[in-house]
PDB file of N, CA and C in Angstrom:
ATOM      1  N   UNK A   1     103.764  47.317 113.239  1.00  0.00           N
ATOM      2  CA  UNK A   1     103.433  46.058 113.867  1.00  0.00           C
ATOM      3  C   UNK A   1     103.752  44.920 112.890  1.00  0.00           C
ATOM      4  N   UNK A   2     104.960  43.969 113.336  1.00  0.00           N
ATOM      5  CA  UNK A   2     105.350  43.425 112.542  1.00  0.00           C
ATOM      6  C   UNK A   2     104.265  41.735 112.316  1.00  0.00           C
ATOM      7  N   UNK A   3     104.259  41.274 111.080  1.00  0.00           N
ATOM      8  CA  UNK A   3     103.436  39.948 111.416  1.00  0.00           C
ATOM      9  C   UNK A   3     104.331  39.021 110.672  1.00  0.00           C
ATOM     10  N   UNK A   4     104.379  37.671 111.763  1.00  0.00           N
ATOM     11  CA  UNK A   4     105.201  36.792 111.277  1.00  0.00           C
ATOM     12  C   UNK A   4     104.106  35.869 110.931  1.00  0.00           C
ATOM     13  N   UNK A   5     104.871  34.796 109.688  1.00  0.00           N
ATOM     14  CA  UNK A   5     104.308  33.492 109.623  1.00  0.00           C
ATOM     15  C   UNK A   5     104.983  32.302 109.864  1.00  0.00           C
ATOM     16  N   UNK A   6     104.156  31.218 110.308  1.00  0.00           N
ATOM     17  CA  UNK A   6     104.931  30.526 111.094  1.00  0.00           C
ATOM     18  C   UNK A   6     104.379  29.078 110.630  1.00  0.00           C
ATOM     19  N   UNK A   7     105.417  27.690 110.343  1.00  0.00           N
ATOM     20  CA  UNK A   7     104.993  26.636 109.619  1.00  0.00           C
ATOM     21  C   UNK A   7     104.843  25.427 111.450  1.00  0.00           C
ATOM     22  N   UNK A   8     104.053  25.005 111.467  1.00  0.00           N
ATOM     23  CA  UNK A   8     104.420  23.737 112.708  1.00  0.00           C
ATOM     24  C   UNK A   8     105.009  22.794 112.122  1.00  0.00           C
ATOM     25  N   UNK A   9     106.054  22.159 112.733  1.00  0.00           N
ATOM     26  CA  UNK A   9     106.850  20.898 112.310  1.00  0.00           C
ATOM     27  C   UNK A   9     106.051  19.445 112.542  1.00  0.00           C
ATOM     28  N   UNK A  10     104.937  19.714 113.847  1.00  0.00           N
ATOM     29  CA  UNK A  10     103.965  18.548 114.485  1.00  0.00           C
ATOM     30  C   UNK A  10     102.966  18.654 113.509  1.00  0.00           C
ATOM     31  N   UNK A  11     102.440  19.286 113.277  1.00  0.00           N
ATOM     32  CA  UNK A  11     100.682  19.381 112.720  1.00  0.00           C
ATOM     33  C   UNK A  11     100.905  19.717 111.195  1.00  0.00           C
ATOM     34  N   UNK A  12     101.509  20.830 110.656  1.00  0.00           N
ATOM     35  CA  UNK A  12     101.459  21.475 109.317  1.00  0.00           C
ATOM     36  C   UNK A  12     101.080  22.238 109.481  1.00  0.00           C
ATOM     37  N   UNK A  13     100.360  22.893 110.214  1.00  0.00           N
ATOM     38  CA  UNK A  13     100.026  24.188 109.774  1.00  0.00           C
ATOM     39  C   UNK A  13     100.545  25.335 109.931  1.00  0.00           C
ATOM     40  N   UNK A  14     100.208  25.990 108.801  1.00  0.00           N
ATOM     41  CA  UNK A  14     100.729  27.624 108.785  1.00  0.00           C
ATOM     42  C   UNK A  14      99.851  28.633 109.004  1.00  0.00           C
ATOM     43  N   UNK A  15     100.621  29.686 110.246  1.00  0.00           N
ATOM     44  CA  UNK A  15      99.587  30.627 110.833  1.00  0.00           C
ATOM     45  C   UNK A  15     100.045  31.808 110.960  1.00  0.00           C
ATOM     46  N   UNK A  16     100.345  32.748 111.434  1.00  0.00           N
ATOM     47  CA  UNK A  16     100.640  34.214 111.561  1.00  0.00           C
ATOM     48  C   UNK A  16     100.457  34.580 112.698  1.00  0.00           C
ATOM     49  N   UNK A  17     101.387  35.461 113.172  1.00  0.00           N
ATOM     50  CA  UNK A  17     101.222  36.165 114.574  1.00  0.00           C
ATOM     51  C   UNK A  17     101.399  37.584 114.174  1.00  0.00           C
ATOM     52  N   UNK A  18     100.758  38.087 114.943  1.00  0.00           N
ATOM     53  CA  UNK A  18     100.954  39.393 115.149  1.00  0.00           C
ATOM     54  C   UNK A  18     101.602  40.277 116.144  1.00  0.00           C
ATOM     55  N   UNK A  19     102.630  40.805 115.929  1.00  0.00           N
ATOM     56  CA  UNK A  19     103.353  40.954 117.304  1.00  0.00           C
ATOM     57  C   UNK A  19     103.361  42.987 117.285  1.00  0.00           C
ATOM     58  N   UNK A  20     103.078  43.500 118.692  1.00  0.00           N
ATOM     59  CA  UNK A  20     102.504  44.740 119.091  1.00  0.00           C
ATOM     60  C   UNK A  20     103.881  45.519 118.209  1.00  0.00           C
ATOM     61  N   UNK A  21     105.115  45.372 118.841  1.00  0.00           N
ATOM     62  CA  UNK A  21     106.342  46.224 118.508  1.00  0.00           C
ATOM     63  C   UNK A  21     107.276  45.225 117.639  1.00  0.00           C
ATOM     64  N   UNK A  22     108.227  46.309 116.477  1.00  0.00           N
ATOM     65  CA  UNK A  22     109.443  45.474 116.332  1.00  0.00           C
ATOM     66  C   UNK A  22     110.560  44.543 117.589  1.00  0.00           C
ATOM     67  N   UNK A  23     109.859  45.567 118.786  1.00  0.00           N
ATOM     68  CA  UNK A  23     111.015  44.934 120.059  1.00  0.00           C
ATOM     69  C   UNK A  23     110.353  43.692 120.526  1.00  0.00           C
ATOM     70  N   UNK A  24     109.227  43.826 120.182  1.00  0.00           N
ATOM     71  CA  UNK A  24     108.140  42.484 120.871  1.00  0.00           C
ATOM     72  C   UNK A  24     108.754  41.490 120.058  1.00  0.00           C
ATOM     73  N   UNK A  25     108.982  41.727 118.716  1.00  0.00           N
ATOM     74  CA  UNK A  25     108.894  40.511 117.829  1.00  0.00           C
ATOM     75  C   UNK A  25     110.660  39.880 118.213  1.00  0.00           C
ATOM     76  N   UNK A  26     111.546  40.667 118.526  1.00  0.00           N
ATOM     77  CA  UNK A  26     112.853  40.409 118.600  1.00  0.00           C
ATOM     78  C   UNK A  26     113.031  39.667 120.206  1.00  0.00           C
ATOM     79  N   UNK A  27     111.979  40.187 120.447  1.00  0.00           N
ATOM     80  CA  UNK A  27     112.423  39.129 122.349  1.00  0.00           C
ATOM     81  C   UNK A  27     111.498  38.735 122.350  1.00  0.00           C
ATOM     82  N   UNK A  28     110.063  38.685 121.508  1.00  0.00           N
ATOM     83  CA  UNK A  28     109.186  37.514 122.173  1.00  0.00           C
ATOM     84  C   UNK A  28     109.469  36.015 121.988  1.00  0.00           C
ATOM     85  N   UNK A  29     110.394  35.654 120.879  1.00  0.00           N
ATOM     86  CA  UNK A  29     110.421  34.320 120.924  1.00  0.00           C
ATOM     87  C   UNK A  29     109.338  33.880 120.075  1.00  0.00           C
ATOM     88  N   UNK A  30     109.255  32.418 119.605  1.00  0.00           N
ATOM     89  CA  UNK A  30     108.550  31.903 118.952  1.00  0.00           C
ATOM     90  C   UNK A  30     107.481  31.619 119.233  1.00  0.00           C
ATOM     91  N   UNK A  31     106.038  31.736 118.669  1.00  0.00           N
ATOM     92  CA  UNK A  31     104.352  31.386 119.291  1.00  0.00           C
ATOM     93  C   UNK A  31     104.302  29.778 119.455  1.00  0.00           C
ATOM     94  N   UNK A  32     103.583  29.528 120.575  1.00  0.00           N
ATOM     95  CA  UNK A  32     102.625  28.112 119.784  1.00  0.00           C
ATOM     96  C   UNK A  32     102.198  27.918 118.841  1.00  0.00           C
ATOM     97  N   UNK A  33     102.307  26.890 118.505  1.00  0.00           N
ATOM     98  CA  UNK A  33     100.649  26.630 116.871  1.00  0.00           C
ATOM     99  C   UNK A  33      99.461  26.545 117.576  1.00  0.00           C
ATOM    100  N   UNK A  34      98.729  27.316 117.121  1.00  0.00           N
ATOM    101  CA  UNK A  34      97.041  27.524 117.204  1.00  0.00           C
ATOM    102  C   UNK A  34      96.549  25.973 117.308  1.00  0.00           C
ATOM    103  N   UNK A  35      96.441  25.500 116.156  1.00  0.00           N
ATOM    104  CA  UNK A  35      95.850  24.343 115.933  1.00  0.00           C
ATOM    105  C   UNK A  35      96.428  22.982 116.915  1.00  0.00           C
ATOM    106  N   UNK A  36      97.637  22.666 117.530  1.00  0.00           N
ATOM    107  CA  UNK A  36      98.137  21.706 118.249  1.00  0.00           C
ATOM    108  C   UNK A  36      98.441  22.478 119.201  1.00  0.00           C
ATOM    109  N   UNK A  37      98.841  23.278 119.563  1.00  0.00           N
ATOM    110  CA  UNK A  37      99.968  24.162 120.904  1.00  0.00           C
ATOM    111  C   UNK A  37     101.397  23.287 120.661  1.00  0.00           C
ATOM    112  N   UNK A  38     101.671  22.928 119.848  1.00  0.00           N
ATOM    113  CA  UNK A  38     103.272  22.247 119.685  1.00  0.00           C
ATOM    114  C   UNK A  38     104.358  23.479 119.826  1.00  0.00           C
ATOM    115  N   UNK A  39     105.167  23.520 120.082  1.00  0.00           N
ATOM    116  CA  UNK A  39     106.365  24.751 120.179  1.00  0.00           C
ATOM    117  C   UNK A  39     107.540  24.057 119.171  1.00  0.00           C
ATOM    118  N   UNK A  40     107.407  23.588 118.433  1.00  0.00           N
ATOM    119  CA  UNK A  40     108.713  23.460 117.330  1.00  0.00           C
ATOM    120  C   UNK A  40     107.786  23.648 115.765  1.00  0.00           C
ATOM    121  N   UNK A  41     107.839  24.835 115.945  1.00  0.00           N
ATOM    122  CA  UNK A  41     107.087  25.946 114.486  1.00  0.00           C
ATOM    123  C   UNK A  41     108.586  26.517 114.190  1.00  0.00           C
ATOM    124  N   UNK A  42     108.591  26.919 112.996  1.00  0.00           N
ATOM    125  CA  UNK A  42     109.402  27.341 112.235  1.00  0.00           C
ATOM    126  C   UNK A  42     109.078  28.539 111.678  1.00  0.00           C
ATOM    127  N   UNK A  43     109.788  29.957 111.520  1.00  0.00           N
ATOM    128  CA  UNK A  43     109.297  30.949 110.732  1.00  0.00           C
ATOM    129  C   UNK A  43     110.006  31.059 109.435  1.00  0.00           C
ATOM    130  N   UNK A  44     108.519  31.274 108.672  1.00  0.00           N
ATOM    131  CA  UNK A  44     109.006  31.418 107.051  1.00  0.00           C
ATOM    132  C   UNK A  44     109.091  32.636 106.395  1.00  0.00           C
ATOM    133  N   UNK A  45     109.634  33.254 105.064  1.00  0.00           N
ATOM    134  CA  UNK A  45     109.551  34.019 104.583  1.00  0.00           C
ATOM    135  C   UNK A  45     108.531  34.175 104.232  1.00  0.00           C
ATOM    136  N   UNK A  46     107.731  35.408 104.339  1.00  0.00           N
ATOM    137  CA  UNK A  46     106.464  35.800 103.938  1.00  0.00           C
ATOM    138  C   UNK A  46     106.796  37.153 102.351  1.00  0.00           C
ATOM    139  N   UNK A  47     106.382  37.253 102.011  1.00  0.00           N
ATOM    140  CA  UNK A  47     106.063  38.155 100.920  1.00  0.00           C
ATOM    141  C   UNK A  47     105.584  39.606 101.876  1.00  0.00           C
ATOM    142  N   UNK A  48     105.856  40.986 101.218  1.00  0.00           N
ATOM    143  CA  UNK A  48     105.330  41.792 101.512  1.00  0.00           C
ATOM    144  C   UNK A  48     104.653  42.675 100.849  1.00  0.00           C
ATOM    145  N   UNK A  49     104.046  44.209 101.421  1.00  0.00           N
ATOM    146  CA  UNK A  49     103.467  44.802 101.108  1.00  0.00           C
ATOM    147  C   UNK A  49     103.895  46.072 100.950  1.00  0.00           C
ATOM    148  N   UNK A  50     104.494  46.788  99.568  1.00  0.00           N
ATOM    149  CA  UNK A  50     104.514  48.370  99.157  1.00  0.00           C
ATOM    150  C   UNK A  50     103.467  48.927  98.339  1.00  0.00           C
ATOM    151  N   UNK A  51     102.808  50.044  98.932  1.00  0.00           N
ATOM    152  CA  UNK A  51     102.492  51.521  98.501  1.00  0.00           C
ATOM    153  C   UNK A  51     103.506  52.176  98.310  1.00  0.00           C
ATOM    154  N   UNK A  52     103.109  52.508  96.961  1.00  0.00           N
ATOM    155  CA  UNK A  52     103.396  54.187  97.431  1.00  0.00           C
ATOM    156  C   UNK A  52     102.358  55.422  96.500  1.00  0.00           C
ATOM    157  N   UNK A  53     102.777  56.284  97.289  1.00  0.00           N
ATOM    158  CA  UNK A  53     101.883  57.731  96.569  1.00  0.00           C
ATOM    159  C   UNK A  53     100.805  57.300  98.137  1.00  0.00           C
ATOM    160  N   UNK A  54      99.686  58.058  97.838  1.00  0.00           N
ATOM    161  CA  UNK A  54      98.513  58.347  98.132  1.00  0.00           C
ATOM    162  C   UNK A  54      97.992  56.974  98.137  1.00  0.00           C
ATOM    163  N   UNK A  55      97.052  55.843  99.246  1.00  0.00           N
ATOM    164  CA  UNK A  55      96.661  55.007  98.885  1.00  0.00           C
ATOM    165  C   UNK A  55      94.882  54.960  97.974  1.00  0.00           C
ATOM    166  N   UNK A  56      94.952  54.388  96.877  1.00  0.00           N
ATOM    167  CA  UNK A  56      93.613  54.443  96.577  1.00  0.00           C
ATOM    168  C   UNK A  56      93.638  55.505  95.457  1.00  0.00           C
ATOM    169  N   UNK A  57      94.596  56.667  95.343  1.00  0.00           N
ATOM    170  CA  UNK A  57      94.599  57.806  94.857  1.00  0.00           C
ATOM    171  C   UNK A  57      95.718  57.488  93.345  1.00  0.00           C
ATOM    172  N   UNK A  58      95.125  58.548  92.303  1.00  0.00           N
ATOM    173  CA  UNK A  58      95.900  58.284  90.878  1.00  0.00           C
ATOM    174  C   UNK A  58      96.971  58.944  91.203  1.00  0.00           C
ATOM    175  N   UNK A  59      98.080  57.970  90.517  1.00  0.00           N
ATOM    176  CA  UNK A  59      99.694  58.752  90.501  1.00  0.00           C
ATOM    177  C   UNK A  59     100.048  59.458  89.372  1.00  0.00           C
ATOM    178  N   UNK A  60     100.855  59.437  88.572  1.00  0.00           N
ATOM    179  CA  UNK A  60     101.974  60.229  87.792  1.00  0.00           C
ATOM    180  C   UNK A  60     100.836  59.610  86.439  1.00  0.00           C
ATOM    181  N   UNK A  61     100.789  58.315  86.658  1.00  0.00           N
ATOM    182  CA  UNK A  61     100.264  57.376  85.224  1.00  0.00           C
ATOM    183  C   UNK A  61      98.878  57.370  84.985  1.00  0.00           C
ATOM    184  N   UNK A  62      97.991  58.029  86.395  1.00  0.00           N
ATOM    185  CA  UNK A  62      96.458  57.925  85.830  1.00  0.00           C
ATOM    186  C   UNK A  62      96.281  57.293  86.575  1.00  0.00           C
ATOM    187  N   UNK A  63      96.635  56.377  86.845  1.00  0.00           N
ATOM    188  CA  UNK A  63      96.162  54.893  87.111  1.00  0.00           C
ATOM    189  C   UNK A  63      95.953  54.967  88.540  1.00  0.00           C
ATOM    190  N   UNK A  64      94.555  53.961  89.361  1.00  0.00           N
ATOM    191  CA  UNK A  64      94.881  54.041  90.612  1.00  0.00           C
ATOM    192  C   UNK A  64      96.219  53.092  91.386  1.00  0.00           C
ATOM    193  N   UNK A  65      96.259  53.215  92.674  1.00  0.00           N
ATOM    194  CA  UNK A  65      97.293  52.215  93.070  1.00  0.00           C
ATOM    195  C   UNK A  65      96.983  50.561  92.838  1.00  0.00           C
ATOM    196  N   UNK A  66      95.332  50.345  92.888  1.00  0.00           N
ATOM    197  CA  UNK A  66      94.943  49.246  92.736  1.00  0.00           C
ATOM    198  C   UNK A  66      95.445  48.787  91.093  1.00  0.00           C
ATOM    199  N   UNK A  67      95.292  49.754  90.874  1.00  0.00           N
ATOM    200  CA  UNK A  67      95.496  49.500  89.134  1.00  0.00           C
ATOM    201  C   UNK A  67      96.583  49.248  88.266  1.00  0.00           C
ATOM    202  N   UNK A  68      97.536  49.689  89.473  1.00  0.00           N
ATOM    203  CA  UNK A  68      98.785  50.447  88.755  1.00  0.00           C
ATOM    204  C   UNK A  68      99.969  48.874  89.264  1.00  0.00           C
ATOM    205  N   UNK A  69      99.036  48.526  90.810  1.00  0.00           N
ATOM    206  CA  UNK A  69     100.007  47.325  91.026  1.00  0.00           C
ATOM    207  C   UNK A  69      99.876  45.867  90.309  1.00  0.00           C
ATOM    208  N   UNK A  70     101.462  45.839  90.644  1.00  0.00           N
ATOM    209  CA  UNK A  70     102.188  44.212  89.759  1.00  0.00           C
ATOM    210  C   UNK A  70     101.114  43.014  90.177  1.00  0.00           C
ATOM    211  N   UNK A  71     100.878  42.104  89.219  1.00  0.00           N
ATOM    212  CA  UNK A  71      99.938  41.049  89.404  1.00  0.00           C
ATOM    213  C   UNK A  71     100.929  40.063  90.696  1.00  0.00           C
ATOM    214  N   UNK A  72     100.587  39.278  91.595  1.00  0.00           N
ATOM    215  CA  UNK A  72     101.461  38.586  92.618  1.00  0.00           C
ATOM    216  C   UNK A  72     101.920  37.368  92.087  1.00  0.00           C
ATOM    217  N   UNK A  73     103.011  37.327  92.542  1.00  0.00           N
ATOM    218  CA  UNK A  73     103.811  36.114  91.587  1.00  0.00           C
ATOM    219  C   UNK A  73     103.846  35.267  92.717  1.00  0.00           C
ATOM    220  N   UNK A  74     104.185  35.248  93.982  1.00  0.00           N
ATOM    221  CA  UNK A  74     104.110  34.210  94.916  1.00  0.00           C
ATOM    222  C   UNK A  74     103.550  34.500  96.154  1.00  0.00           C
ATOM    223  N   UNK A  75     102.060  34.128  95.975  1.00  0.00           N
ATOM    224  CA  UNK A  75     101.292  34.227  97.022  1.00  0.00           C
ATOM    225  C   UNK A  75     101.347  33.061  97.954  1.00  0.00           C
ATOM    226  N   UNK A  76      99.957  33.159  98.751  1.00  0.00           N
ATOM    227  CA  UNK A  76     100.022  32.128  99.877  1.00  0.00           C
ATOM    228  C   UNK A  76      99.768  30.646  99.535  1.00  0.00           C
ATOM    229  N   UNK A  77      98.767  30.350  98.712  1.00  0.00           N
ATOM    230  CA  UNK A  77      98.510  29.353  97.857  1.00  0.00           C
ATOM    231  C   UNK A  77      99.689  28.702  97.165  1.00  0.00           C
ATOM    232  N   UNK A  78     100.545  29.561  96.424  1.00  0.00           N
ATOM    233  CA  UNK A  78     102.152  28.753  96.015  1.00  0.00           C
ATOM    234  C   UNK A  78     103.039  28.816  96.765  1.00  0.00           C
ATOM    235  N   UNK A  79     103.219  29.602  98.392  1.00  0.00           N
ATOM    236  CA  UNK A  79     104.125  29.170  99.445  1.00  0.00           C
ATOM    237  C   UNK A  79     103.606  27.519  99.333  1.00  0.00           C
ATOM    238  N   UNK A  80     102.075  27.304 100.537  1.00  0.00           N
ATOM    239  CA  UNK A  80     101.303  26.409 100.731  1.00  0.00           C
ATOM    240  C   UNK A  80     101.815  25.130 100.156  1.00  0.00           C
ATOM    241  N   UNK A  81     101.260  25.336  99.043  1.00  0.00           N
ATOM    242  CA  UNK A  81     102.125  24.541  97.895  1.00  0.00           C
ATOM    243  C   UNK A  81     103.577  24.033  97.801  1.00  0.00           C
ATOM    244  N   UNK A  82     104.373  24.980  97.986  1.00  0.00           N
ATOM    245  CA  UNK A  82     105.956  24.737  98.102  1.00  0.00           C
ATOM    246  C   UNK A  82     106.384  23.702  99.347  1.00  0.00           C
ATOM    247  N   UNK A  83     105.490  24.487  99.993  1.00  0.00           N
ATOM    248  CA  UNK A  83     106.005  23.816 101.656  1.00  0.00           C
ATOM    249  C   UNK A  83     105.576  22.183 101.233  1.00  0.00           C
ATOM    250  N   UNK A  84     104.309  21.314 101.177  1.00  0.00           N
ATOM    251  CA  UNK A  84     103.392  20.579 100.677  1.00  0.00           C
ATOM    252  C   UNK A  84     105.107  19.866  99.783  1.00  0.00           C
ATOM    253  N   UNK A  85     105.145  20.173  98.798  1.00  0.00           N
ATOM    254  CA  UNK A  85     105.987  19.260  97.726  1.00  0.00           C
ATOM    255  C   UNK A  85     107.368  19.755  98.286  1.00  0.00           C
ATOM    256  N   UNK A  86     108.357  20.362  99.277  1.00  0.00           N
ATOM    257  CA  UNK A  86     109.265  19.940 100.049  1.00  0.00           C
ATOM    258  C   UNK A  86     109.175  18.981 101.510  1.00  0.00           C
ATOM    259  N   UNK A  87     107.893  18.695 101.830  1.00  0.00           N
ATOM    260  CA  UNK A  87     107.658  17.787 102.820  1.00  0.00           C
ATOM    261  C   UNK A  87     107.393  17.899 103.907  1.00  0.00           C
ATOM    262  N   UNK A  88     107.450  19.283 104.242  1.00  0.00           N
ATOM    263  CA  UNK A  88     107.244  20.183 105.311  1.00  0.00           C
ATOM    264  C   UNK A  88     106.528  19.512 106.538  1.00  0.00           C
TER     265      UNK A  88
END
């Protein structure tokens, strides 16, 4: 279940949809914004999410997965941000 994020061009805000299938997300077309119902939102690159091994469980290194993963270099707070000081 794929989830998009999505910037409004009217209001600013950035929100997320959740869409049931990859086929949903390829023919549903773009959401409203929550906050206005405007229809000229834009979708942005979002950051994602890898596991691997066992979730929760020690790998090769000891370490759990919580433990073992990379600190986040560009979260939502420095998208937020980005968007904010390009003018979005």
């Amino acid at each position: 279940m794929p989830v998009h994020e999505y910037h409004c061009q009217q209001c600013g805000e950035v929100f997320s949809h959740l869409f049931r299938t990859l086929k949903a997300a390829e023919a549903g077309g773009v959401p409203p914004c929550p906050a206005c119902g405007g229809s000229d939102v834009q979708r942005l690159i979002s950051s994602i999410a890898v596991l691997s091994g066992a979730e929760g469980g020690a790998g090769k290194s000891g370490k759990t997965a919580a433990e073992s993963r990379p600190k986040e270099i560009f979260g939502r707070k420095e998208l937020e941000q980005a968007i904010k000081d390009r003018g979005y």
